[in-house]
PDB file of N, CA and C in Angstrom:
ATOM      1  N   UNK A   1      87.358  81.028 132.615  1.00  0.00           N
ATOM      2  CA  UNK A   1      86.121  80.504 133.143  1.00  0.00           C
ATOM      3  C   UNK A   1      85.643  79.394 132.210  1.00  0.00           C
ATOM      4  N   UNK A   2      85.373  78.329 132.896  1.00  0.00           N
ATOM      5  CA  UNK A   2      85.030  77.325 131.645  1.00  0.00           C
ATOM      6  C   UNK A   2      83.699  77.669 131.155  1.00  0.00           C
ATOM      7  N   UNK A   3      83.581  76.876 129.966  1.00  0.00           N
ATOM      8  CA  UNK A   3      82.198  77.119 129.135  1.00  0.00           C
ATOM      9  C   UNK A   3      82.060  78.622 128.829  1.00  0.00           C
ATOM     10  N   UNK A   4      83.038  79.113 128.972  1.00  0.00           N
ATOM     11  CA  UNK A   4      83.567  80.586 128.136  1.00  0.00           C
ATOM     12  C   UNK A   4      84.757  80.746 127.714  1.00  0.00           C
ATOM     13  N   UNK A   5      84.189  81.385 126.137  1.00  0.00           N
ATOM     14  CA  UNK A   5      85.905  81.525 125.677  1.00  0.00           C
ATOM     15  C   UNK A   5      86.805  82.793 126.772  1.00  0.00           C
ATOM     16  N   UNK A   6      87.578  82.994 126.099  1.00  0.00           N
ATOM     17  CA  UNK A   6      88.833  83.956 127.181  1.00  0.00           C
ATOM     18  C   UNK A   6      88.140  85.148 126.825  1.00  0.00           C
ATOM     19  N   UNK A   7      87.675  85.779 125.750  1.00  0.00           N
ATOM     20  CA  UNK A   7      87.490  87.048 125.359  1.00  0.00           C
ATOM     21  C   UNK A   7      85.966  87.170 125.830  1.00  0.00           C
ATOM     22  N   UNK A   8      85.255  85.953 125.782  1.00  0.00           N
ATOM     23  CA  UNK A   8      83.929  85.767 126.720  1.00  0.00           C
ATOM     24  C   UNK A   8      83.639  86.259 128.157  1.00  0.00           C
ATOM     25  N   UNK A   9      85.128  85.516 128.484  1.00  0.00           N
ATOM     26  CA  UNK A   9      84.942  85.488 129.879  1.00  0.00           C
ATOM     27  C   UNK A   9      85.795  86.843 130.735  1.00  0.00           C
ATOM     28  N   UNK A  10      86.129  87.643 129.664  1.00  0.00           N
ATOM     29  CA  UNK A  10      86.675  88.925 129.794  1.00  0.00           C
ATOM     30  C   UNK A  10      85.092  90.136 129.756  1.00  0.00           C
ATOM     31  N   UNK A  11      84.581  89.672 128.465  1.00  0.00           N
ATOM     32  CA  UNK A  11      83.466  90.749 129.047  1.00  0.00           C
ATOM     33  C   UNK A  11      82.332  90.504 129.773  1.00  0.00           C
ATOM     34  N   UNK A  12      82.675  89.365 130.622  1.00  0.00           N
ATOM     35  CA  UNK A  12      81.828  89.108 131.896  1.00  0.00           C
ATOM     36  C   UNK A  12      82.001  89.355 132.800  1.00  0.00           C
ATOM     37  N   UNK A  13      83.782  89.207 133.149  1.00  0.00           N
ATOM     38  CA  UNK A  13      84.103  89.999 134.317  1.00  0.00           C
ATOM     39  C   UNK A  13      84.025  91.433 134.452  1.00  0.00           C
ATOM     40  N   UNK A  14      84.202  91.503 132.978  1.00  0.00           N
ATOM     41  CA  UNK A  14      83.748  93.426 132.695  1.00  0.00           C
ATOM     42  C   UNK A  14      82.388  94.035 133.507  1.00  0.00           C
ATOM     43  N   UNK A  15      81.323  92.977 132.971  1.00  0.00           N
ATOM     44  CA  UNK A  15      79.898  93.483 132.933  1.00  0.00           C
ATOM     45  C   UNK A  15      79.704  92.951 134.959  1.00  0.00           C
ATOM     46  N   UNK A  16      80.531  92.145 135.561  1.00  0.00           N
ATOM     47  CA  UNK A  16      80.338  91.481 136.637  1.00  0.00           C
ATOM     48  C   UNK A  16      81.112  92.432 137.599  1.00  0.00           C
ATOM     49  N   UNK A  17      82.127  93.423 137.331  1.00  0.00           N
ATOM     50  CA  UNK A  17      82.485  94.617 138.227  1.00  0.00           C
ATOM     51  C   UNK A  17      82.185  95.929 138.024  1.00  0.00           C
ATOM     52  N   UNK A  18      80.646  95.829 137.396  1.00  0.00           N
ATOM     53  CA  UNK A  18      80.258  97.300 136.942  1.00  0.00           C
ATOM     54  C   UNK A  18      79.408  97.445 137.763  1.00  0.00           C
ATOM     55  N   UNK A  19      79.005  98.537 137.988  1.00  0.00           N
ATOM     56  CA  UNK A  19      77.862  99.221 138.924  1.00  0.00           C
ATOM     57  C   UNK A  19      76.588  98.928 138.668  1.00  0.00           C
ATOM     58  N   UNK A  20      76.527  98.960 137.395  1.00  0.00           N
ATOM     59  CA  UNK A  20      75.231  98.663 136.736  1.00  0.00           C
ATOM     60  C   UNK A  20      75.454  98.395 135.040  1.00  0.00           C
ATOM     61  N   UNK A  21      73.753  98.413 134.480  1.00  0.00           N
ATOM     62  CA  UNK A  21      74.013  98.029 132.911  1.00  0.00           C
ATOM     63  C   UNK A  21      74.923  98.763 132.315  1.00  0.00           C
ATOM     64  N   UNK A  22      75.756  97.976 131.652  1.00  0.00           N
ATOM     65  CA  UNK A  22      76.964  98.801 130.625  1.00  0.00           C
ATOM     66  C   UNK A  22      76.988  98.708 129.093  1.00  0.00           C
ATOM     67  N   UNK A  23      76.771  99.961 128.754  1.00  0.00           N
ATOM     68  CA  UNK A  23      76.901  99.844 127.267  1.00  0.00           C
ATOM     69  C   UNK A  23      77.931  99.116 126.539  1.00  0.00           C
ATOM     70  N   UNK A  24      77.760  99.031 125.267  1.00  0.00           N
ATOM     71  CA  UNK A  24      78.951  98.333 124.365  1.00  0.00           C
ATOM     72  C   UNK A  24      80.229  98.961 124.245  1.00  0.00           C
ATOM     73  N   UNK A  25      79.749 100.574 124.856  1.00  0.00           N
ATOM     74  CA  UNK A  25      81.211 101.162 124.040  1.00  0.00           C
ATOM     75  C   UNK A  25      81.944 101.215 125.361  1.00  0.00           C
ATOM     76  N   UNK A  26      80.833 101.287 126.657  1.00  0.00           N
ATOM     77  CA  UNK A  26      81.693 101.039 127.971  1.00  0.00           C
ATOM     78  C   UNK A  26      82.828  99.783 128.363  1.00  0.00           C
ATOM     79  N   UNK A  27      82.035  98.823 127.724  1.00  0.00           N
ATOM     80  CA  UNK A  27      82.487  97.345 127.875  1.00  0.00           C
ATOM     81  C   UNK A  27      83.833  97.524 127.159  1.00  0.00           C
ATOM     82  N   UNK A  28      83.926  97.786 126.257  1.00  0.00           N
ATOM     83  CA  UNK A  28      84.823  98.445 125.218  1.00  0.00           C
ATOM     84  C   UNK A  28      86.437  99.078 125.778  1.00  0.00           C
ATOM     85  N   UNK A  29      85.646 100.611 126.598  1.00  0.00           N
ATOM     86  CA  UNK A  29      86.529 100.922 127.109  1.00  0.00           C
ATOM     87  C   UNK A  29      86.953  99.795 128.316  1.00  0.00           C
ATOM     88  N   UNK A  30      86.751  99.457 128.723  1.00  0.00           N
ATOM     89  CA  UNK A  30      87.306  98.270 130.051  1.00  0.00           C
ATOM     90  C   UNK A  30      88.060  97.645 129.625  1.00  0.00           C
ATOM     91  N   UNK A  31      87.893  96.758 128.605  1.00  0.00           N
ATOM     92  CA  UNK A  31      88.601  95.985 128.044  1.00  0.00           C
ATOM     93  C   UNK A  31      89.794  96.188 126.995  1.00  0.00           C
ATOM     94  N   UNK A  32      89.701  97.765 126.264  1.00  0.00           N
ATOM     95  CA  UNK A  32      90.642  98.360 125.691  1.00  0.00           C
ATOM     96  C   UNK A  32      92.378  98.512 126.615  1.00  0.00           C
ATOM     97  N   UNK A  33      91.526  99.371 128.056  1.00  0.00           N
ATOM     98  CA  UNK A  33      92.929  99.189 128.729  1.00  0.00           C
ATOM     99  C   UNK A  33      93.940  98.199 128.776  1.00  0.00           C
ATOM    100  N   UNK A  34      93.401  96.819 128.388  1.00  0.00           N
ATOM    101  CA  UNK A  34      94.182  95.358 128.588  1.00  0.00           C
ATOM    102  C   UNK A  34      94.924  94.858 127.019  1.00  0.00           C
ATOM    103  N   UNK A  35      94.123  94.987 126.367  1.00  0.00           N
ATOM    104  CA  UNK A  35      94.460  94.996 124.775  1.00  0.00           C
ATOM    105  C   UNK A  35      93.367  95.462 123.940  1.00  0.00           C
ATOM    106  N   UNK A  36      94.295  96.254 122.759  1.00  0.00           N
ATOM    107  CA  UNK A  36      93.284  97.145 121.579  1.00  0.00           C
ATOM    108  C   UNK A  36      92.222  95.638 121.140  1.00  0.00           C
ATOM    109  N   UNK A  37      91.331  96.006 121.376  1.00  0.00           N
ATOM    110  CA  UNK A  37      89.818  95.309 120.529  1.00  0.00           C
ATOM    111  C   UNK A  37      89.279  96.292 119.617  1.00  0.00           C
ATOM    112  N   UNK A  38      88.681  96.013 118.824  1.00  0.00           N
ATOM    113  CA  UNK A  38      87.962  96.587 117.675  1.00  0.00           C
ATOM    114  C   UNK A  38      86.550  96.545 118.604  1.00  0.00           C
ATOM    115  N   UNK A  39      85.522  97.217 118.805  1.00  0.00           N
ATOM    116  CA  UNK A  39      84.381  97.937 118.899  1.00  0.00           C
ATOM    117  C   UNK A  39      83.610  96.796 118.617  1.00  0.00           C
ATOM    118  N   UNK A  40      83.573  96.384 117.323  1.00  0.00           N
ATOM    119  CA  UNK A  40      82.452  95.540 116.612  1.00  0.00           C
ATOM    120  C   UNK A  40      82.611  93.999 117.316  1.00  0.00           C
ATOM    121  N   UNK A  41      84.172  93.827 117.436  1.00  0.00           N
ATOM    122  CA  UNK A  41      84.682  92.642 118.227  1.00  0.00           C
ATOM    123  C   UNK A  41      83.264  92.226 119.389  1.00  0.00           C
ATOM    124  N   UNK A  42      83.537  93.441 120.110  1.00  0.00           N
ATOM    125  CA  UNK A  42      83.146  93.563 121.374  1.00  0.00           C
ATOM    126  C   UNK A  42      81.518  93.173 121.562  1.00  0.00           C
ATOM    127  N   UNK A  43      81.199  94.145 120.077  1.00  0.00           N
ATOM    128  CA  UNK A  43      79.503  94.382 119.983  1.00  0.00           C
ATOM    129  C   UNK A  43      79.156  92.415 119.626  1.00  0.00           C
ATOM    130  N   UNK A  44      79.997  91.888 118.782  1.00  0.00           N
ATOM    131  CA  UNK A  44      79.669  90.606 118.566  1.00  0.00           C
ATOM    132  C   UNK A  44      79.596  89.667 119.859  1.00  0.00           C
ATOM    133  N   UNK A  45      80.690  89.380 120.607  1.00  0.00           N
ATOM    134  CA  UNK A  45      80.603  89.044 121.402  1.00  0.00           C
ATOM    135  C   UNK A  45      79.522  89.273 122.614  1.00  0.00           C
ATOM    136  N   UNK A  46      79.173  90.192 123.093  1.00  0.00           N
ATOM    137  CA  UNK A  46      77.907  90.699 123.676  1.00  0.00           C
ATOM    138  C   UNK A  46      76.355  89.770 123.324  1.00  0.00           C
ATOM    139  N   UNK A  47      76.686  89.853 121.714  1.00  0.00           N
ATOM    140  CA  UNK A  47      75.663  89.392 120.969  1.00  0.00           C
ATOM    141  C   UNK A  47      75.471  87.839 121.364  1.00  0.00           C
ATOM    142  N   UNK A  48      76.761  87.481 121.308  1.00  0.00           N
ATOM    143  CA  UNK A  48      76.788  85.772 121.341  1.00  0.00           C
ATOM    144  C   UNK A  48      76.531  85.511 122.890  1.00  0.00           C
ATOM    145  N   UNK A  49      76.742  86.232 123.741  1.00  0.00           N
ATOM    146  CA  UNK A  49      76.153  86.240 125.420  1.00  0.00           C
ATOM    147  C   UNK A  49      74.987  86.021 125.747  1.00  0.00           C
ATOM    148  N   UNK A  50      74.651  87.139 124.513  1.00  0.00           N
ATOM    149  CA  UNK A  50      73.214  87.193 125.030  1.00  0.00           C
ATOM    150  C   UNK A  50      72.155  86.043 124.147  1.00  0.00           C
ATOM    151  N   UNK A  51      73.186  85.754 123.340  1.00  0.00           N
ATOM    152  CA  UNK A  51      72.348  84.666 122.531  1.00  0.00           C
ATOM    153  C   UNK A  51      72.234  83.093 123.725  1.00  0.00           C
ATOM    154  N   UNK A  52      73.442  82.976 124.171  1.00  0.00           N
ATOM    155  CA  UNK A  52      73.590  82.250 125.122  1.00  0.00           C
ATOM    156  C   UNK A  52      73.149  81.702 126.577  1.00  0.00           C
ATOM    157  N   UNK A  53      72.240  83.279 126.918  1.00  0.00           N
ATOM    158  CA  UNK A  53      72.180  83.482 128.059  1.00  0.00           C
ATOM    159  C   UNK A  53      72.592  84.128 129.122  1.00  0.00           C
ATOM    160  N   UNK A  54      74.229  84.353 128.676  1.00  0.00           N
ATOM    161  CA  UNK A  54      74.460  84.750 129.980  1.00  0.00           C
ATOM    162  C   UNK A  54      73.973  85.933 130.299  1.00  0.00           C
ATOM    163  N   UNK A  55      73.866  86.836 129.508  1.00  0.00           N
ATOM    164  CA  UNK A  55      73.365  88.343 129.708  1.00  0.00           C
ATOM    165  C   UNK A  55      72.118  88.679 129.499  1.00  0.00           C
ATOM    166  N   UNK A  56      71.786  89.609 129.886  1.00  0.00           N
ATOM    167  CA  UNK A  56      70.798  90.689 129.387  1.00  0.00           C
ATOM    168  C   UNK A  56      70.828  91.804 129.078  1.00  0.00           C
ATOM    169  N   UNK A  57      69.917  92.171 128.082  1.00  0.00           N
ATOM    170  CA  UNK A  57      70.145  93.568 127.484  1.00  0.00           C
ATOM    171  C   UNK A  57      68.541  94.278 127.467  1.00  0.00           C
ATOM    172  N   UNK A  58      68.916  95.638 127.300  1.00  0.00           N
ATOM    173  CA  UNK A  58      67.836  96.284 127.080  1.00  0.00           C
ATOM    174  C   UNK A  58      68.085  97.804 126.564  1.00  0.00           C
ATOM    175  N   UNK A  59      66.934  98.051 125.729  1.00  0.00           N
ATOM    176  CA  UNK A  59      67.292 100.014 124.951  1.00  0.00           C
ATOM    177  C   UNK A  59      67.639 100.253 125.787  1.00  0.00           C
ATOM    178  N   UNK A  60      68.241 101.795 125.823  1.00  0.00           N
ATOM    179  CA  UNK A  60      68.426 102.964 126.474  1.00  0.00           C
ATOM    180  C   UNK A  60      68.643 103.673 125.595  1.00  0.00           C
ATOM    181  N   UNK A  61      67.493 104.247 124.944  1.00  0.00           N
ATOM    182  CA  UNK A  61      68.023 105.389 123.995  1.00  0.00           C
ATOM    183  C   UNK A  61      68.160 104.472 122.998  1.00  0.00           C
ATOM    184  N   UNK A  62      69.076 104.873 121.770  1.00  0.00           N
ATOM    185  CA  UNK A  62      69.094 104.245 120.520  1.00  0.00           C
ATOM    186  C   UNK A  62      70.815 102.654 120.973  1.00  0.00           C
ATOM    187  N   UNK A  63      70.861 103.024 121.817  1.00  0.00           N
ATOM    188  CA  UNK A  63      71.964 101.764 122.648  1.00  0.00           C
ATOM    189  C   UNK A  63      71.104 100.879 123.130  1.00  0.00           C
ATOM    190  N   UNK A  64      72.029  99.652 123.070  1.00  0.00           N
ATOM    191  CA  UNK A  64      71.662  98.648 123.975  1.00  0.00           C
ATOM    192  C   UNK A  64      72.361  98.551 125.152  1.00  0.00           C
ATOM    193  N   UNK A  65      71.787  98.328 126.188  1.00  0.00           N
ATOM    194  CA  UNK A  65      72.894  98.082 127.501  1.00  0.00           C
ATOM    195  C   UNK A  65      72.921  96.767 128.269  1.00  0.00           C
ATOM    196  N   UNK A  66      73.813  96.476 128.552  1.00  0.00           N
ATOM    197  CA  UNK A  66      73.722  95.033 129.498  1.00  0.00           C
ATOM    198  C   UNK A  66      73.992  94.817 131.027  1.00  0.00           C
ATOM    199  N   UNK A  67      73.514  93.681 131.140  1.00  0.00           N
ATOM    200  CA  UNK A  67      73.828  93.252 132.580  1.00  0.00           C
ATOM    201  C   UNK A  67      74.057  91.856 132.439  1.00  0.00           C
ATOM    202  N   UNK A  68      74.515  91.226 133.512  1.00  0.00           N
ATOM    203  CA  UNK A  68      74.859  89.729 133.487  1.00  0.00           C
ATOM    204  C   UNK A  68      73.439  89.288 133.931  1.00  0.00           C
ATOM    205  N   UNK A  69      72.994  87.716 132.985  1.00  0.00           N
ATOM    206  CA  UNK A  69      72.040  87.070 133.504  1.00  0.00           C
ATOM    207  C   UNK A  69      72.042  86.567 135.001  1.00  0.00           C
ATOM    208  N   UNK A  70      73.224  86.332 135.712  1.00  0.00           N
ATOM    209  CA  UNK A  70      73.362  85.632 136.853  1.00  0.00           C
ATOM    210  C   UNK A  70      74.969  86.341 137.692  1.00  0.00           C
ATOM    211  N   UNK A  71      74.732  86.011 138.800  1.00  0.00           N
ATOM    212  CA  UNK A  71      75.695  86.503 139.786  1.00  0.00           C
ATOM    213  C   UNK A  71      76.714  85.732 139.438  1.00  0.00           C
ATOM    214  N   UNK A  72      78.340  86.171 139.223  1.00  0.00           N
ATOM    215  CA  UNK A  72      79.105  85.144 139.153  1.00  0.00           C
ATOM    216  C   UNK A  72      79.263  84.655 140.026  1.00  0.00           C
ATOM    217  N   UNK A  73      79.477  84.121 141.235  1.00  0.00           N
ATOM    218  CA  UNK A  73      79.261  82.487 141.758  1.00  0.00           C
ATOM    219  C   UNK A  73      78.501  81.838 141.734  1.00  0.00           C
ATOM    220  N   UNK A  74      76.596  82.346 141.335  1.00  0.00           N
ATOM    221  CA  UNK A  74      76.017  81.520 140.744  1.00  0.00           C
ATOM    222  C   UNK A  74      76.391  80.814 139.303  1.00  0.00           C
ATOM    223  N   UNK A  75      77.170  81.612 138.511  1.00  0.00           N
ATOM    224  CA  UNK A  75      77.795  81.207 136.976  1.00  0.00           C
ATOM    225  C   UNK A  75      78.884  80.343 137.592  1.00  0.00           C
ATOM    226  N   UNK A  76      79.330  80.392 138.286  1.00  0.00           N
ATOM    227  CA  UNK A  76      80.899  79.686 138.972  1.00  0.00           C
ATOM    228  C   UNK A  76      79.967  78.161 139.567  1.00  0.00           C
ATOM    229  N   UNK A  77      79.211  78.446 140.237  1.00  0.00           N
ATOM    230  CA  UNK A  77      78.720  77.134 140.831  1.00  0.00           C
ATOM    231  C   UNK A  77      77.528  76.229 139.751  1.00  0.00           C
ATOM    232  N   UNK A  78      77.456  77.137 138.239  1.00  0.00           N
ATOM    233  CA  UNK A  78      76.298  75.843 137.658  1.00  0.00           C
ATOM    234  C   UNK A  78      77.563  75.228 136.880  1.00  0.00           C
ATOM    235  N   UNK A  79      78.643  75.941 136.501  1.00  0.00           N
ATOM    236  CA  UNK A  79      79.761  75.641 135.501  1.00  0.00           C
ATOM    237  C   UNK A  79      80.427  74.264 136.502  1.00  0.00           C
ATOM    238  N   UNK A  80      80.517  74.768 137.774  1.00  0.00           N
ATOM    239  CA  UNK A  80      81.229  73.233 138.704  1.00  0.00           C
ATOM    240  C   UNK A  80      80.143  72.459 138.538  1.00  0.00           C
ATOM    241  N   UNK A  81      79.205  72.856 138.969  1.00  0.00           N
ATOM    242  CA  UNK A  81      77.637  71.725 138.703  1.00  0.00           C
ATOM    243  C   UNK A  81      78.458  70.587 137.246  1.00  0.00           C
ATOM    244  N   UNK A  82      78.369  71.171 136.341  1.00  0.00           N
ATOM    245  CA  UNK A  82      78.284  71.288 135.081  1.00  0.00           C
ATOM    246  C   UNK A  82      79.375  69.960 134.719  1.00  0.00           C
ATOM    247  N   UNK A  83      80.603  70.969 135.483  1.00  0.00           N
ATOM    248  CA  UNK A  83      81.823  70.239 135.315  1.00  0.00           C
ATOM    249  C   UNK A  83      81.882  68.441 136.314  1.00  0.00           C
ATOM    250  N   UNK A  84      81.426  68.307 136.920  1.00  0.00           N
ATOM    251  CA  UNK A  84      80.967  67.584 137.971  1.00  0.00           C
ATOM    252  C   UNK A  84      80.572  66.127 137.656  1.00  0.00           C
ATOM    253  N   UNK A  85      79.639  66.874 136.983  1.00  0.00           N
ATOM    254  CA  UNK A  85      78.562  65.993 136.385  1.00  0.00           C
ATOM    255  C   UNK A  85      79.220  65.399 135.209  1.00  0.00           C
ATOM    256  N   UNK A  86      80.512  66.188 134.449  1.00  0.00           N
ATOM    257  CA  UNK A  86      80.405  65.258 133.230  1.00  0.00           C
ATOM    258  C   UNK A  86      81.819  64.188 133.769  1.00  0.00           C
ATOM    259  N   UNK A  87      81.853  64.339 134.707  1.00  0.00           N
ATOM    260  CA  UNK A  87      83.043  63.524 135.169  1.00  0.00           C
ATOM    261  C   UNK A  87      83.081  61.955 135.341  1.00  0.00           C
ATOM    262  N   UNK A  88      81.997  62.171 135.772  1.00  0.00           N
ATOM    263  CA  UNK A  88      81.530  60.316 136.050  1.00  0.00           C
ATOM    264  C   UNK A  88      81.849  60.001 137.543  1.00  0.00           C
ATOM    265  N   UNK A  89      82.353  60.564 138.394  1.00  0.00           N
ATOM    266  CA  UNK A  89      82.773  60.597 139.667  1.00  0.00           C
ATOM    267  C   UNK A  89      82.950  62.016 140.575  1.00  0.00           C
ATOM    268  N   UNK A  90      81.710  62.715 140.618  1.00  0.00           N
ATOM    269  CA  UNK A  90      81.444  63.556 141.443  1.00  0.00           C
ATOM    270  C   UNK A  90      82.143  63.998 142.671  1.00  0.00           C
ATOM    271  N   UNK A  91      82.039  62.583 143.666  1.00  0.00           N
ATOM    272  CA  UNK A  91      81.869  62.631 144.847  1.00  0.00           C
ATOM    273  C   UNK A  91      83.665  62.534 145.209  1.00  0.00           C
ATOM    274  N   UNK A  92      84.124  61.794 144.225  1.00  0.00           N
ATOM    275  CA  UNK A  92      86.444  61.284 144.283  1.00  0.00           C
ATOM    276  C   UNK A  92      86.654  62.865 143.571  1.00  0.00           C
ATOM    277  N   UNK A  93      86.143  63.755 142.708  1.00  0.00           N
ATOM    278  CA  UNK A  93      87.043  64.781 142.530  1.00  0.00           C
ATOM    279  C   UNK A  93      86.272  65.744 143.795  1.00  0.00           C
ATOM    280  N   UNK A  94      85.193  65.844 144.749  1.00  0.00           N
ATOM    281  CA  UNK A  94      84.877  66.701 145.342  1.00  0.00           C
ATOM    282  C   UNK A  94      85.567  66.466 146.779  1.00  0.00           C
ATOM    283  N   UNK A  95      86.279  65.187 147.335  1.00  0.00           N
ATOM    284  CA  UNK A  95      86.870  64.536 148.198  1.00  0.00           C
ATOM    285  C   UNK A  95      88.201  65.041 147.504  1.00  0.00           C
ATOM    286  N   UNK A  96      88.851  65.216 146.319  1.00  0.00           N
ATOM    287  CA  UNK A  96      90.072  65.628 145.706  1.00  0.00           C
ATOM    288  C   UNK A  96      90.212  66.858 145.775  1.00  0.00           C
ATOM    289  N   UNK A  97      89.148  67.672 145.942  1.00  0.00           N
ATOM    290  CA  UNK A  97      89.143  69.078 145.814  1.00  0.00           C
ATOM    291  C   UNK A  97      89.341  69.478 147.189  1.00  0.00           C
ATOM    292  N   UNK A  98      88.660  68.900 148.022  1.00  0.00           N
ATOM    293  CA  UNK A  98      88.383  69.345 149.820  1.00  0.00           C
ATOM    294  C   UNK A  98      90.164  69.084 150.349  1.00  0.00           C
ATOM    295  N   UNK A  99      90.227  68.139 149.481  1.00  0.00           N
ATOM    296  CA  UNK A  99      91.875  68.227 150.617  1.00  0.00           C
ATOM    297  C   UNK A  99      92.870  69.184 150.031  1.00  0.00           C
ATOM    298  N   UNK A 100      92.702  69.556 148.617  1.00  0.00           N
ATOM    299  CA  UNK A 100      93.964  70.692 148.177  1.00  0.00           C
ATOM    300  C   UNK A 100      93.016  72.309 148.811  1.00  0.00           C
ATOM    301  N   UNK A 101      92.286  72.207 149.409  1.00  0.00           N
ATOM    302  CA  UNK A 101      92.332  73.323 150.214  1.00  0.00           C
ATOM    303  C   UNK A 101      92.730  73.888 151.650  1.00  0.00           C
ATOM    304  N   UNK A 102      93.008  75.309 151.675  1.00  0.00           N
ATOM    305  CA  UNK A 102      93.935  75.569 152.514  1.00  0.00           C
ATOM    306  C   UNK A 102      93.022  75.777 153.983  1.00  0.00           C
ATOM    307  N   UNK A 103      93.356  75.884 155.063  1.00  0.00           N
ATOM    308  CA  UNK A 103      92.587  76.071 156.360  1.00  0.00           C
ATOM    309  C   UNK A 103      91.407  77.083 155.991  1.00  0.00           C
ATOM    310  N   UNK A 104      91.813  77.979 155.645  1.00  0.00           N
ATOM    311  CA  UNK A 104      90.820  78.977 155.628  1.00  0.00           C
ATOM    312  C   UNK A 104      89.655  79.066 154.999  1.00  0.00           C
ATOM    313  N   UNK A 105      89.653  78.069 153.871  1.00  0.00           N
ATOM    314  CA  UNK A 105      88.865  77.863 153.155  1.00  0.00           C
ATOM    315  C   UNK A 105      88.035  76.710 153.490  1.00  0.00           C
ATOM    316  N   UNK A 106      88.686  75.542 154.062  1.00  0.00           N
ATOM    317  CA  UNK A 106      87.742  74.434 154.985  1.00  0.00           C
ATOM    318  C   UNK A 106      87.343  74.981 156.281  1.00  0.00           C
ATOM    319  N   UNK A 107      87.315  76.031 156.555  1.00  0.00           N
ATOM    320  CA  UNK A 107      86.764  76.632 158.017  1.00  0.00           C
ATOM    321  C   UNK A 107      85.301  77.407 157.384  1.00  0.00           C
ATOM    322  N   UNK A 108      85.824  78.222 156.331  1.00  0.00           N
ATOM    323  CA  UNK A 108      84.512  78.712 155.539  1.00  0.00           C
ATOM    324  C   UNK A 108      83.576  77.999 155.033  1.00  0.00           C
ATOM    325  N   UNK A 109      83.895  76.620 154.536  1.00  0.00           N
ATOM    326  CA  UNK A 109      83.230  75.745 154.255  1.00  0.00           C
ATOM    327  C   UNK A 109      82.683  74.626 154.938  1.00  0.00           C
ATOM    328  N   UNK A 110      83.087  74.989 156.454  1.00  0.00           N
ATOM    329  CA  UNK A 110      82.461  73.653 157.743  1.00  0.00           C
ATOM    330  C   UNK A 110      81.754  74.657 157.978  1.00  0.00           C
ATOM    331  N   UNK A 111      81.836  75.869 157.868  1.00  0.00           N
ATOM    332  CA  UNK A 111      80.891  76.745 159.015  1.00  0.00           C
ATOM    333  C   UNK A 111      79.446  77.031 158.176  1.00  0.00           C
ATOM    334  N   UNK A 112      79.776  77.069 156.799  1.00  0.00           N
ATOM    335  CA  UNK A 112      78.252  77.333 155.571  1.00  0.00           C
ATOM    336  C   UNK A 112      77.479  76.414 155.810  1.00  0.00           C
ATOM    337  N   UNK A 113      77.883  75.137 155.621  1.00  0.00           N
ATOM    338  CA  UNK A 113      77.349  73.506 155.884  1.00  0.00           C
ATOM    339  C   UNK A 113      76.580  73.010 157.031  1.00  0.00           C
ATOM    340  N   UNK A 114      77.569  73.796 158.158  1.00  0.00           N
ATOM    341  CA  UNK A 114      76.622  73.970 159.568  1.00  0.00           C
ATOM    342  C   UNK A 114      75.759  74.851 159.346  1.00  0.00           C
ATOM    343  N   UNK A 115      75.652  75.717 159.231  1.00  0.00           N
ATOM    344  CA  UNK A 115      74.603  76.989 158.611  1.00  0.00           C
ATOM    345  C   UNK A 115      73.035  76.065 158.362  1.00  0.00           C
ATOM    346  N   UNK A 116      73.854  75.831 156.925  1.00  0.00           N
ATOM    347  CA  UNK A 116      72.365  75.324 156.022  1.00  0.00           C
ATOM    348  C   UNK A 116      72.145  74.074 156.730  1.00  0.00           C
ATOM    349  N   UNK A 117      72.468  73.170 157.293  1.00  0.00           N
ATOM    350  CA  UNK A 117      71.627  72.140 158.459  1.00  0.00           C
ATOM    351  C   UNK A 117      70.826  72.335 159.361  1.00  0.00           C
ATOM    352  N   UNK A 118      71.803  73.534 159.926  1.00  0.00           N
ATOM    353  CA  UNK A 118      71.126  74.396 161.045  1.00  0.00           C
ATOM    354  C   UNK A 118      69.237  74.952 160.670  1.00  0.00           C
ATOM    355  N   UNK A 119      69.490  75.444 159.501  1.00  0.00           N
ATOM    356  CA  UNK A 119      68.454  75.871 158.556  1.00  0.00           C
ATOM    357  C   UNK A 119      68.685  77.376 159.244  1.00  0.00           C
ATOM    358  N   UNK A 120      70.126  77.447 159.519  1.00  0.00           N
ATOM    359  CA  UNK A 120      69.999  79.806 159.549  1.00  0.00           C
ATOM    360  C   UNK A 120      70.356  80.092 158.176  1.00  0.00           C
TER     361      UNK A 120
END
């Protein structure tokens, strides 16, 4: 995910397929199954999230627990925002992007467009 490192953007997808707020040692276990992390690894990283923004935290007990600040496709769509913008030509990579997609995905995307004109 851009504008996240890999191990960033690992305990986001963590915290982004959980049910709800997840502790550190939960996050932990999720991410253990894939490769051994150290605990504190984990607790740092969290830290730097939330220093960042992306998350939120709050007590529970003598723990902290988290949640993501934002829905990932809202995180997916400020990061394209993001990416977009530093390009210098918006409009030639968004015309570059529309044609390497496949039918199914320009059908989903004529029909949203009609949507929001429509104003449903």
């Amino acid at each position: 995910m851009a504008g996240l490192g890999e191990l960033e953007s690992r305990v986001m997808a963590a915290l982004w397929d959980a049910d709800g707020p997840r502790t550190v040692r939960a996050v932990h276990t999720a991410l253990a199954a894939e490769r051994p992390l150290a605990y504190t690894t984990v607790l740092t990283v969290l830290d730097n999230l939330h220093g960042k923004g992306w998350v939120r935290r709050e007590r529970a007990g003598r723990a902290w627990v988290y949640t993501p600040a934002r829905a990932r496709e809202e995180a997916g769509a400020e990061m394209l925002r993001d990416m977009l913008d530093s390009l210098g030509d918006p409009r030639g990579v968004l015309l570059h992007f529309a044609r390497g997609m496949d039918e199914g995905e320009s059908e989903f995307l004529r029909r949203a467009l009609s949507r929001e004109r429509d104003g449903s």
